[in-house]
Protein backbone atom coordinates (compact mmCIF):
# COMPACT_ATOMS: atom_id res chain seq x y z
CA UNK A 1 -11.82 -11.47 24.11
CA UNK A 2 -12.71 -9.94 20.62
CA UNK A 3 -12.96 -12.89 17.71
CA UNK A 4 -10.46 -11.00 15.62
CA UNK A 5 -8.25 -11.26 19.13
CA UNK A 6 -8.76 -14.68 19.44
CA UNK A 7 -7.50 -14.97 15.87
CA UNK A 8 -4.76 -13.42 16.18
CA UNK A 9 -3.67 -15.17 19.85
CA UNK A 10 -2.66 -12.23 20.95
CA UNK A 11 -0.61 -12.20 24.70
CA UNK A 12 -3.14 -10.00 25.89
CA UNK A 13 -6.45 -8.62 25.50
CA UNK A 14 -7.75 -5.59 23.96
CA UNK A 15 -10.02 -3.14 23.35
CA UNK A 16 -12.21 -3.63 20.47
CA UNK A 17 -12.18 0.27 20.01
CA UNK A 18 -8.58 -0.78 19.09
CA UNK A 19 -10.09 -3.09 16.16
CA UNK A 20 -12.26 -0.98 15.60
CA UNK A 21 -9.56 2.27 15.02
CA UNK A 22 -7.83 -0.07 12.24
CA UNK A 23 -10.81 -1.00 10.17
CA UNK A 24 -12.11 2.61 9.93
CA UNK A 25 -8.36 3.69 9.24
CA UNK A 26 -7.33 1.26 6.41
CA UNK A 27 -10.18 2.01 4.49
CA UNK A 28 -7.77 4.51 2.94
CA UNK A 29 -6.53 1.92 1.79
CA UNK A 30 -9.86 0.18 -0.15
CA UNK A 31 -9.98 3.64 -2.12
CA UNK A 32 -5.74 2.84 -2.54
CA UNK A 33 -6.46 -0.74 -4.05
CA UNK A 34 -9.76 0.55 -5.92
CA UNK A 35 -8.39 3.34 -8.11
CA UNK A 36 -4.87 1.22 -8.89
CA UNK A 37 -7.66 -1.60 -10.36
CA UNK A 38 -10.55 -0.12 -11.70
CA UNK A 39 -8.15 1.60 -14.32
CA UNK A 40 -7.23 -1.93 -16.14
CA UNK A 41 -11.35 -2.93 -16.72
CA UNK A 42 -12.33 0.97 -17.76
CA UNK A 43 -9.31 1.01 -20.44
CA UNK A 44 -10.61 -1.61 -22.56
CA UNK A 45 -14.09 0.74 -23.12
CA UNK A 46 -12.13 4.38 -22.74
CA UNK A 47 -11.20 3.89 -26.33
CA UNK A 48 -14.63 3.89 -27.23
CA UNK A 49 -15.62 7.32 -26.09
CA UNK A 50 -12.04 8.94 -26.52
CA UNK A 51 -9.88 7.71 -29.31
CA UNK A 52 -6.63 6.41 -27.73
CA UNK A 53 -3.12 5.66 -28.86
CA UNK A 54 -0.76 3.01 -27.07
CA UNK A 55 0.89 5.98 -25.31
CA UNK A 56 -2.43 7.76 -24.14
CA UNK A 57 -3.04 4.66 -22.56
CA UNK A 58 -0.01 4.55 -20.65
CA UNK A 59 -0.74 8.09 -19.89
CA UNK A 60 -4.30 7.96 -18.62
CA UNK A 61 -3.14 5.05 -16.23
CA UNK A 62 0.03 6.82 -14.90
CA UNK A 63 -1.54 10.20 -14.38
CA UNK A 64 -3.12 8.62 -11.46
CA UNK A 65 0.79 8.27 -10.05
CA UNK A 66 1.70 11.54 -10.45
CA UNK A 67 -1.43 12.78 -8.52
CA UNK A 68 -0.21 10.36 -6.11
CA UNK A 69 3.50 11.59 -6.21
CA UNK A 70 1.74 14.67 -4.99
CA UNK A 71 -0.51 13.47 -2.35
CA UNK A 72 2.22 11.81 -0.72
CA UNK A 73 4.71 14.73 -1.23
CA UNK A 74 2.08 16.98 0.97
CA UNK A 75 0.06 14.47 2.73
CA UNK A 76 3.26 13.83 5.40
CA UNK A 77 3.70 17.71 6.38
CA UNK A 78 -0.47 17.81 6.28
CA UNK A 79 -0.70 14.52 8.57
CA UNK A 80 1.96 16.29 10.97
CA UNK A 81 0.31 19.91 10.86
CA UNK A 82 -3.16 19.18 10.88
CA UNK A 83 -3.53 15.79 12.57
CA UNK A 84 -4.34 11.80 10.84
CA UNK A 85 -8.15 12.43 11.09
CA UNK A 86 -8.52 15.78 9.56
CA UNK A 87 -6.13 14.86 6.42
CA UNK A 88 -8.18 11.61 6.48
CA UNK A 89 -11.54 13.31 6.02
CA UNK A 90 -10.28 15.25 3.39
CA UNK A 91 -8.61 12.50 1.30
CA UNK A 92 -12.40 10.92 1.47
CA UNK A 93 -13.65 14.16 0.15
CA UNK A 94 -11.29 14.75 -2.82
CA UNK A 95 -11.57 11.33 -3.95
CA UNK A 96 -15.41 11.00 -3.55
CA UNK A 97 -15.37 14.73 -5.92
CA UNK A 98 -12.54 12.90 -8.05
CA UNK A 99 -14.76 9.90 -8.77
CA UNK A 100 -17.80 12.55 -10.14
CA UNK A 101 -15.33 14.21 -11.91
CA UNK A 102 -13.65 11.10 -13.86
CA UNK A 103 -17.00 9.42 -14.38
CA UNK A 104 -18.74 13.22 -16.20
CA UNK A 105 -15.45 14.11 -18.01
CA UNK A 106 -16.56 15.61 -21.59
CA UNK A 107 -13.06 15.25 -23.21
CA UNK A 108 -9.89 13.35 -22.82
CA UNK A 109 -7.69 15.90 -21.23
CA UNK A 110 -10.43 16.41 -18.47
CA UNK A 111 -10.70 12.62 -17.48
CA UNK A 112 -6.56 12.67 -17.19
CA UNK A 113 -7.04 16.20 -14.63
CA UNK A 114 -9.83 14.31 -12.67
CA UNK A 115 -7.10 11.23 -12.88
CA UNK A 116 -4.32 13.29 -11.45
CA UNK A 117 -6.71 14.83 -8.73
CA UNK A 118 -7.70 10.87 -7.64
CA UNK A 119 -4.34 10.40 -7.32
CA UNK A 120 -3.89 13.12 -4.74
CA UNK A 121 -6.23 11.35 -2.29
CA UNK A 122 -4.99 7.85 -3.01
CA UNK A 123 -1.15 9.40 -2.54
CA UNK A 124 -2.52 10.78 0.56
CA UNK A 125 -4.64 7.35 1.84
CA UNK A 126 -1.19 5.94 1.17
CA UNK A 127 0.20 7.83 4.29
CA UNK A 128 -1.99 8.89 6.87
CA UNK A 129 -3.93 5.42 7.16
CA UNK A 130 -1.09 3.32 8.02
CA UNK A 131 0.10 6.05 9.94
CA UNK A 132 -2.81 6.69 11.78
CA UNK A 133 -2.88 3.01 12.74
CA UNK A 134 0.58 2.49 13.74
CA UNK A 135 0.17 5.11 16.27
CA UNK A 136 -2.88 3.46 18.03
CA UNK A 137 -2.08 -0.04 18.02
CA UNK A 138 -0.51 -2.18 20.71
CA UNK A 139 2.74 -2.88 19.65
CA UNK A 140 2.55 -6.75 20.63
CA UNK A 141 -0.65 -6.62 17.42
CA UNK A 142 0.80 -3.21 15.55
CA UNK A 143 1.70 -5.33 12.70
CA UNK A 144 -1.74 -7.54 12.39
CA UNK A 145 -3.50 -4.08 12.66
CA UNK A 146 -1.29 -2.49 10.21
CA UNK A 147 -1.36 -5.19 7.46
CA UNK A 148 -5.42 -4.17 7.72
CA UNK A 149 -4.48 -1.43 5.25
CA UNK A 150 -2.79 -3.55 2.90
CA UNK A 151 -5.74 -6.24 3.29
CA UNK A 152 -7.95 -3.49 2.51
CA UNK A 153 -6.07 -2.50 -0.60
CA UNK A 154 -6.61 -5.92 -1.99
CA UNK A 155 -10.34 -5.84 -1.44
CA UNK A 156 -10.60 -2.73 -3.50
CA UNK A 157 -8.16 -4.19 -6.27
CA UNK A 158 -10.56 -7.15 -5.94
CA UNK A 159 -13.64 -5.24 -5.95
CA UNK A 160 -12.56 -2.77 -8.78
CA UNK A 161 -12.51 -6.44 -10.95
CA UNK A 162 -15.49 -6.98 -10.23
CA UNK A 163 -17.31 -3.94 -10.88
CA UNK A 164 -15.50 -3.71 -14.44
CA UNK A 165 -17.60 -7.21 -14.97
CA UNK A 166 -20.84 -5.25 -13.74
CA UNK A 167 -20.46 -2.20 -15.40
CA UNK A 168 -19.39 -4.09 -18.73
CA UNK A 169 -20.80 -2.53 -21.84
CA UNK A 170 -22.71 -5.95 -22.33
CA UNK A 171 -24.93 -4.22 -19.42
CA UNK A 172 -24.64 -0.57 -19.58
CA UNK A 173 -23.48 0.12 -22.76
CA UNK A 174 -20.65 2.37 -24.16
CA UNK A 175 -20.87 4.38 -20.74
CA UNK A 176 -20.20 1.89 -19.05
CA UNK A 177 -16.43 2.79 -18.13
CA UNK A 178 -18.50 6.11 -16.61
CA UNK A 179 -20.13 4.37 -14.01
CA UNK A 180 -16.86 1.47 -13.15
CA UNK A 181 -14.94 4.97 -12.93
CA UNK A 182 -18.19 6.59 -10.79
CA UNK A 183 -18.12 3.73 -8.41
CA UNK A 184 -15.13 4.86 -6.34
CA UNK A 185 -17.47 7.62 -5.00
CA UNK A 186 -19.20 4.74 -2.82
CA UNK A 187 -16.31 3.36 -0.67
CA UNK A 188 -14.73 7.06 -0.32
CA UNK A 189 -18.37 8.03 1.08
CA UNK A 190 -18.19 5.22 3.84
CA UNK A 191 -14.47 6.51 5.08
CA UNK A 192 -15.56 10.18 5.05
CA UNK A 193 -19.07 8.94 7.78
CA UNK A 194 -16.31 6.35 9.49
CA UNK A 195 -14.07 9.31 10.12
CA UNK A 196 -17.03 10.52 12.59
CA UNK A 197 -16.24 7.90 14.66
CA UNK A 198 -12.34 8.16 14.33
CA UNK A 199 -10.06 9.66 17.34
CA UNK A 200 -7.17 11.55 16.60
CA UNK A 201 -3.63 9.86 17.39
CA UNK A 202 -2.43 9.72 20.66
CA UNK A 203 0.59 10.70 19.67
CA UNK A 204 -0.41 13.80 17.34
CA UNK A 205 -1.98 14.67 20.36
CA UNK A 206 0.63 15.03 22.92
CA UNK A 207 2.94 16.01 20.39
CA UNK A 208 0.73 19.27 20.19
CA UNK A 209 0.31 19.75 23.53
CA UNK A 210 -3.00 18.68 24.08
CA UNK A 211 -2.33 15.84 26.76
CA UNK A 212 -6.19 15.55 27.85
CA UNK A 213 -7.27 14.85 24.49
CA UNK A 214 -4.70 12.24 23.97
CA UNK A 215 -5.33 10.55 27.53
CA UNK A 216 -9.14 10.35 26.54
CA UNK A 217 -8.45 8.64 23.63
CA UNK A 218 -5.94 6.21 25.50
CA UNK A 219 -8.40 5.54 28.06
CA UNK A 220 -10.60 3.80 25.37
CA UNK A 221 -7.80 1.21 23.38
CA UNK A 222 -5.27 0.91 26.78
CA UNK A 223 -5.70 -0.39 30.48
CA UNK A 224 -5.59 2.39 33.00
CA UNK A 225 -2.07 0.88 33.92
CA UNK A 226 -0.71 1.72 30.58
CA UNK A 227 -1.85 5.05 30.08
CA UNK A 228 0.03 7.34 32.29
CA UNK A 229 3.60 5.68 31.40
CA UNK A 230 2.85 5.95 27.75
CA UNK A 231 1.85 9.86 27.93
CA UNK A 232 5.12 9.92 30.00
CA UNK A 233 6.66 7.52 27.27
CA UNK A 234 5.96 9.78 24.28
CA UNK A 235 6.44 13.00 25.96
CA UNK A 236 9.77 12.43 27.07
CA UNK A 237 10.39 11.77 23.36
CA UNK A 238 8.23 14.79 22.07
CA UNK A 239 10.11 17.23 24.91
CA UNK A 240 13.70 16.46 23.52
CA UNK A 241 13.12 16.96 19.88
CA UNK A 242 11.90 20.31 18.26
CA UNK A 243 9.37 20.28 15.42
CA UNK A 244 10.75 18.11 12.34
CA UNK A 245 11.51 19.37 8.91
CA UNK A 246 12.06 17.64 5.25
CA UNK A 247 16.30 18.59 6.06
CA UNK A 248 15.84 16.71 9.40
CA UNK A 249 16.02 13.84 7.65
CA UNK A 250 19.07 14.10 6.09
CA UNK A 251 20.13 13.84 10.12
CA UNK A 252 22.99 11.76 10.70
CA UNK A 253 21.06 9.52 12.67
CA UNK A 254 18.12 9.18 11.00
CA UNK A 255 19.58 8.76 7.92
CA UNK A 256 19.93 4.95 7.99
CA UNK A 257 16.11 4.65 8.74
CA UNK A 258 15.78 7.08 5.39
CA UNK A 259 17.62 4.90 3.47
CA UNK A 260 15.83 1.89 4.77
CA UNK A 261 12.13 3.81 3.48
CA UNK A 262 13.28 4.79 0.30
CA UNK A 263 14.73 1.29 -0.62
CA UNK A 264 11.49 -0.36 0.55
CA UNK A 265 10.11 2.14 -1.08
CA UNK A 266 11.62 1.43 -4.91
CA UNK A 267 11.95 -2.37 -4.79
CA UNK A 268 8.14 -3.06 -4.12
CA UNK A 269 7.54 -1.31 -7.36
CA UNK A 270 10.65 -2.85 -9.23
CA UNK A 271 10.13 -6.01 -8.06
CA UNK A 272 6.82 -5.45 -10.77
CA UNK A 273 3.48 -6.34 -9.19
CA UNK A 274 2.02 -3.48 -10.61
CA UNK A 275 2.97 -4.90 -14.19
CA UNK A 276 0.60 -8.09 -12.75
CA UNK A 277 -2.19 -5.73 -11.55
CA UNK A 278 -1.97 -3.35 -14.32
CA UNK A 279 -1.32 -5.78 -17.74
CA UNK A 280 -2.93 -8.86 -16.07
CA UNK A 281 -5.13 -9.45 -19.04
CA UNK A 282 -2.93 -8.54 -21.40
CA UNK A 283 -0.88 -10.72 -20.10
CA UNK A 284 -2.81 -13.85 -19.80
CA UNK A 285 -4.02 -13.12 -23.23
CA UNK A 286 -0.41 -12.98 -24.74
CA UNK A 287 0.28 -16.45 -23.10
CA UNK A 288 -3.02 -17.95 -25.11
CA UNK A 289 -6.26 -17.43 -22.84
CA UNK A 290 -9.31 -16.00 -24.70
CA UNK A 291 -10.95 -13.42 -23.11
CA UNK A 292 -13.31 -15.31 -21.14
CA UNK A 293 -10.49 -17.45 -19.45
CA UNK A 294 -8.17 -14.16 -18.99
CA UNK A 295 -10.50 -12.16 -16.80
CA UNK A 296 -10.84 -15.71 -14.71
CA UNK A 297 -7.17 -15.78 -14.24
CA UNK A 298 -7.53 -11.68 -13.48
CA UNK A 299 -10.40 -12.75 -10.72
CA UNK A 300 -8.06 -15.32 -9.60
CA UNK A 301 -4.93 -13.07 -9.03
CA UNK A 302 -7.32 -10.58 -6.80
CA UNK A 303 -8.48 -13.34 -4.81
CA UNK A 304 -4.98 -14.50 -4.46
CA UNK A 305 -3.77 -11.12 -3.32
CA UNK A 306 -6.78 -10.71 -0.68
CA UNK A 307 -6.44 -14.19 1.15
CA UNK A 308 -2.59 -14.06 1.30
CA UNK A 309 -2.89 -10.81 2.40
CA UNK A 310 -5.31 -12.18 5.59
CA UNK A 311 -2.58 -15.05 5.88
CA UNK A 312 -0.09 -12.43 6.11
CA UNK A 313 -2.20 -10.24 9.12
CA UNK A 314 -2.05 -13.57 11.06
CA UNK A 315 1.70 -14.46 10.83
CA UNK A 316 3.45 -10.84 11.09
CA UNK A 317 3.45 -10.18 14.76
CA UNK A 318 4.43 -14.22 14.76
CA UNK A 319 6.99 -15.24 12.97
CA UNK A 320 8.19 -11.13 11.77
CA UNK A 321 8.91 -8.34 9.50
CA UNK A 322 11.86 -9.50 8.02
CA UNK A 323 11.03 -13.35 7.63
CA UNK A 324 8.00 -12.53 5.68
CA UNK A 325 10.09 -9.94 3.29
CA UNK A 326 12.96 -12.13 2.77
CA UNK A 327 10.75 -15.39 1.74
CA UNK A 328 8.59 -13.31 0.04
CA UNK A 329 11.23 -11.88 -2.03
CA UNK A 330 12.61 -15.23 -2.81
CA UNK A 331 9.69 -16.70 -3.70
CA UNK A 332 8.84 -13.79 -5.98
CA UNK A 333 12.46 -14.17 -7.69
CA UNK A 334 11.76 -17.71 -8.67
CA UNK A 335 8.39 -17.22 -10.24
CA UNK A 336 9.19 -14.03 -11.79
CA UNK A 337 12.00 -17.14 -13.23
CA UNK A 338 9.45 -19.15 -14.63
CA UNK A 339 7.26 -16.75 -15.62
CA UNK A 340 9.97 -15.50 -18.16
CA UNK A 341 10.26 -19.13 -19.35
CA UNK A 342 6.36 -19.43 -19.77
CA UNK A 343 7.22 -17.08 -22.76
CA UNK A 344 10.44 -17.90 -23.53
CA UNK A 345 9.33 -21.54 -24.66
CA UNK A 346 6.90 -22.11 -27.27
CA UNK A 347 3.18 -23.96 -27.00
CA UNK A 348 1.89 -20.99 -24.45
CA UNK A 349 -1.52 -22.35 -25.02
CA UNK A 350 -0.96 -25.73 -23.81
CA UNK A 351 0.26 -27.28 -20.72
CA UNK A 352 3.29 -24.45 -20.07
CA UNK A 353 0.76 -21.48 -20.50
CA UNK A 354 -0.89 -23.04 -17.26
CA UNK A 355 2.30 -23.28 -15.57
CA UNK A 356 3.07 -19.95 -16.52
CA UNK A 357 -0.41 -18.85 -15.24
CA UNK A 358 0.34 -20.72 -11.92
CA UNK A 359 3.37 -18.98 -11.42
CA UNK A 360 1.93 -15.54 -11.91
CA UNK A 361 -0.58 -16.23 -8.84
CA UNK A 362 3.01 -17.45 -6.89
CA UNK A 363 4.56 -15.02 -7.39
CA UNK A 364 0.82 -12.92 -6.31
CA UNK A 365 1.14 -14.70 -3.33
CA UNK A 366 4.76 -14.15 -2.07
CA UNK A 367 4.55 -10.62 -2.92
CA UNK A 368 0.93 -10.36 -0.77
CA UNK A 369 2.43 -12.03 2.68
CA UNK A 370 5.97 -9.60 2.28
CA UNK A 371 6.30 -6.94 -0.27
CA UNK A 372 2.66 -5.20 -0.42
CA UNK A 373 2.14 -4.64 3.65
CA UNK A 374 5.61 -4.79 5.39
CA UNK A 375 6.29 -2.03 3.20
CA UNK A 376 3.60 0.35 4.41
CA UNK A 377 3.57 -1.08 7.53
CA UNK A 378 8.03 -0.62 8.20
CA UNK A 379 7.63 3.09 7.20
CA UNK A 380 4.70 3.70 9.49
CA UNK A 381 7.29 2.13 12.70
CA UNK A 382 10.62 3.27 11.80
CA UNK A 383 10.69 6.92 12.29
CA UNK A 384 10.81 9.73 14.88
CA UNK A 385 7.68 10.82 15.89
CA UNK A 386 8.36 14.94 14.75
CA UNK A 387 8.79 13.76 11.65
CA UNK A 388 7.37 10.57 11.01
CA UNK A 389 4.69 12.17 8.77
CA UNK A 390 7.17 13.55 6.91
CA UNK A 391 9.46 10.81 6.35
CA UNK A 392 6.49 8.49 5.42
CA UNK A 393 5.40 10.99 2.85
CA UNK A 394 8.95 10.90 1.29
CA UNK A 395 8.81 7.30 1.25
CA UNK A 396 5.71 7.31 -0.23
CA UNK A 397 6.79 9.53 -3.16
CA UNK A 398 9.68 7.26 -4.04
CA UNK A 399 7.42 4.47 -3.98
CA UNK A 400 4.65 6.28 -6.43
CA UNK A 401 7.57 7.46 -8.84
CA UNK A 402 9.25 4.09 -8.86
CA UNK A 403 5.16 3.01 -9.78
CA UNK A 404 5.13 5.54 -12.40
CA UNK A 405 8.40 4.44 -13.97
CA UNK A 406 7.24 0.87 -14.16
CA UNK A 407 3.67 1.56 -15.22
CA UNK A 408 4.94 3.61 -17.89
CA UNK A 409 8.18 1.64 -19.24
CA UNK A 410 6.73 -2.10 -18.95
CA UNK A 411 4.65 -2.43 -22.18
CA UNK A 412 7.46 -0.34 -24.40
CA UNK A 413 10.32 -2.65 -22.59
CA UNK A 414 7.81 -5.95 -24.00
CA UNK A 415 8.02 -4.34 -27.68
CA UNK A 416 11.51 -3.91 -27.53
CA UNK A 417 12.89 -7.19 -25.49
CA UNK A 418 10.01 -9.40 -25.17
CA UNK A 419 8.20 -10.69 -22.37
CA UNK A 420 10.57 -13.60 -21.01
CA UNK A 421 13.55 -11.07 -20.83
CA UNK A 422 11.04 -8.55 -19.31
CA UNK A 423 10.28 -10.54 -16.20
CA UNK A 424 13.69 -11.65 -15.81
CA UNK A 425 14.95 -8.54 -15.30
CA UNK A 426 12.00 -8.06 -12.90
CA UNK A 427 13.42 -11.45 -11.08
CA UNK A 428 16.88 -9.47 -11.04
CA UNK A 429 15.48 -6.53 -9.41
CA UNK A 430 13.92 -9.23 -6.40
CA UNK A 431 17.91 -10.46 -6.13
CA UNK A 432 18.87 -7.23 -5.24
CA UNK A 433 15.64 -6.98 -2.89
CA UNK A 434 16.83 -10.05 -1.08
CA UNK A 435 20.24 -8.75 -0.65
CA UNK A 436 19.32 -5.29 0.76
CA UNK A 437 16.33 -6.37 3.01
CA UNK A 438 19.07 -8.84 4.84
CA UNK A 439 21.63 -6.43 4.97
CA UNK A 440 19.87 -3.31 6.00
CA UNK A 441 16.52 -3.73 6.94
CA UNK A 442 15.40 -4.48 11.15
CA UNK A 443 13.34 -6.35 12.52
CA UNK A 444 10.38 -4.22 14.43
CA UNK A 445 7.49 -7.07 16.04
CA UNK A 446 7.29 -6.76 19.71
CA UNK A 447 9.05 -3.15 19.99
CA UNK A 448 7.26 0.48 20.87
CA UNK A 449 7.57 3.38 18.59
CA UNK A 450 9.66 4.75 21.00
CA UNK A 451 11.97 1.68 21.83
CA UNK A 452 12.45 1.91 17.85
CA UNK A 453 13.18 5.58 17.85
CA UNK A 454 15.53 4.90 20.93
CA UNK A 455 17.09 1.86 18.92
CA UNK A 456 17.69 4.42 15.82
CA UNK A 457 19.32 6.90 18.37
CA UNK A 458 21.50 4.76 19.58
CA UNK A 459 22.62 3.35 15.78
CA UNK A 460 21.38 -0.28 17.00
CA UNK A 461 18.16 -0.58 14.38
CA UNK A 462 20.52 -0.91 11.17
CA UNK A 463 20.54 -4.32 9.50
CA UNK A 464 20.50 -7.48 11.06
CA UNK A 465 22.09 -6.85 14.21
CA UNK A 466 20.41 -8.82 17.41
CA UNK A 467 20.21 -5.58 18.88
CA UNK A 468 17.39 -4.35 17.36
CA UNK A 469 15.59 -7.39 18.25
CA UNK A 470 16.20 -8.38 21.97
């Protein structure tokens, strides 16, 4: 039995191709985490080079979303027309070119294009590596596997800190924003040679009629007893549905599992992590840390976000999907609670500014085991397979232009309302979380794709109900 398997105490054995499939896939997801970070260090020194204004600021970090509003617009059709690998290999390409092109721009306006073209391949990473993964994994370990992607996206936020140290100015001079911004080319280059050794889904596979293909891949992450009644398994579902469109999902039955995405979708941006992983210094400097002590405390919420995450891979195919959202989301509503009141009282500098500190990397924490992974992971599990591409791309766009709404509103809502009230409505937004994720959202552990897809058919995967769990 593979370490990682051992880790995990997983029922059964596997095949470490299986492992192996996941770690290769969710490196979309360090290129995710590494772009959303980098951004924070390379602002501080942009101003340097280009002269900058508040809202030019706002707009060189969101045009990143809207690239990424694109990527995931497309990316869903692309992962469902061309298969996970293919759109995988080019997302590694276009970012790789997209890191050359941020790090050589000669004006403003160019560095925001090469921005919005980064975006693309992060808005596509977004999609087909979860995707991708869901549709090779067991489903007794399909949500340790999946949360790989998410894990991954918190070692590139965490590495993205630390290359901003490297490539400080105190080293490298006024470029030195070039080469933090340059950097990304390195861990898209390592996903474009992984995708060598990559298979194409199983599913893709079958679902385009190339049933050898799929059975050679199966024949290298299942036992020979499984293989032949999951080809049979995800044929009988390919054979009764016709190829899926953007109004199939508007379908009266797979409509609830819509809503479910989309709602995911807009309260893990709303609930305001990106406002942490964004404004972290700003933050911590507003509550009375020097600059020394504030990139610390920015260290310490990436480190935070990476081991939950890890803590999170080991407890989802335990203890759930919804457990982990609805304690994360409560957890997250309380220190968003005292965050507000780190500001709202007076003396930040003393012993409340290290309360308030303390609750930032809480509410870090909560959001990392719930929030950040079941997210990506739900919307990679809950739809049909003709247009689960498609569906996760729609997600994804809600979720990018929820990000962009956020990104771009947060410091203008400080000036006008102040931090305290800020966060608090933040905490309000987690309330309604809570209340939606019990009401609406099933729970998935243990279950096949198709089991789900047959649940959603049969208007038993809707909310709560034991149903969707026996």
């Amino acid at each position: 039995m593979g370490v990682l398997d051992s880790l995990l105490n997983a029922d059964r054995e596997h095949s470490n191709f299986v492992y192996a499939i996941a770690l290769i896939a969710a490196l979309n997801g360090l290129l995710f985490g590494f772009d959303i970070g980098v951004i924070s260090g390379a602002l501080l020194y942009i101003g340097q080079t280009f002269p900058l204004t508040p809202f030019l600021e706002g707009v060189v970090t969101s045009s990143m979303l809207v690239g990424a509003m694109i990527g995931a617009a497309t990316g869903g059709k692309l992962a469902d027309r061309y298969g996970r690998r293919r759109l995988t290999l080019a997302g590694a390409i276009v970012f790789f070119v997209g890191s050359f092109g941020m790090a050589l721009s000669p004006t403003l306006e160019w560095l925001i294009f090469w921005r919005v073209v980064e975006g693309v391949a992060v808005g596509i990473a977004s999609i087909v590596g979860p995707l991708l993964i869901s549709e090779t994994a067991p489903s007794d370990i399909r949500g340790s596997l999946g949360f790989f992607q998410q894990l991954m996206i918190t070692i590139g936020i965490l590495g993205s800190y630390i290359s901003n140290y490297i490539f400080a100015p105190e080293f490298f001079g006024i470029i030195g924003w070039r080469w933090m911004l340059w950097f990304g080319a390195v861990p898209a280059a390592v996903l474009a040679v992984g995708t060598y050794f990559l298979p194409e889904s199983p599913r893709w596979l079958i679902e385009n009629d190339r049933v050898d293909e799929a059975r050679d891949v199966l024949s290298r992450i299942r036992t020979k007893d499984e293989i032949e009644g999951e080809i049979e398994q995800i044929r009988d579902v390919s054979e009764t549905e016709s190829k899926g469109s953007l109004s199939d999902l508007l379908e009266p039955w797979i409509r609830p599992a819509l809503v479910i995405g989309i709602g995911l979708a807009v309260i893990q941006q709303f609930s305001g992590i990106n406002t942490i992983l964004y404004f972290a210094p700003t933050i911590l400097s507003n509550i009375g840390f020097g600059d020394i002590a504030s990139l610390a405390g920015t260290l310490g919420v990436g480190v935070v976000n990476v081991v939950l995450t890890g803590v999170a891979i080991l407890l989802v195919d335990r203890v759930g999907r919804r457990p982990l959202l609805l304690v994360g989301t409560g957890g997250m509503t309380v220190m968003l609670g005292i965050l507000g009141l780190g500001f709202f009282l007076p003396g930040l500098s003393g012993v409340i500014g290290y309360i308030t500190l303390g609750s930032m990397l809480l509410y870090v924490a909560f959001y990392a085991i719930s929030l950040g992974p079941v997210f990506w992971l739900m919307i990679s599990e809950i739809y049909p397979l003709r247009i689960r591409g498609t569906a996760e791309g729609t997600a994804s766009v809600f979720n990018w232009g929820s990000n962009f709404v956020v990104g771009l509103t947060f410091l203008p809502l400080i000036d006008q309302i102040g931090e305290a009230f800020s966060f608090w409505i933040l905490g309000v937004f987690c309330v309604f979380a809570f209340v939606f994720i019990y009401t609406r959202v099933p729970e998935t552990m243990d279950r096949s794709l198709e089991e789900i897809e047959a649940d959603l058919r049969e208007n038993t995967v809707v909310g709560a109900d034991t149903k969707s769990t026996e």
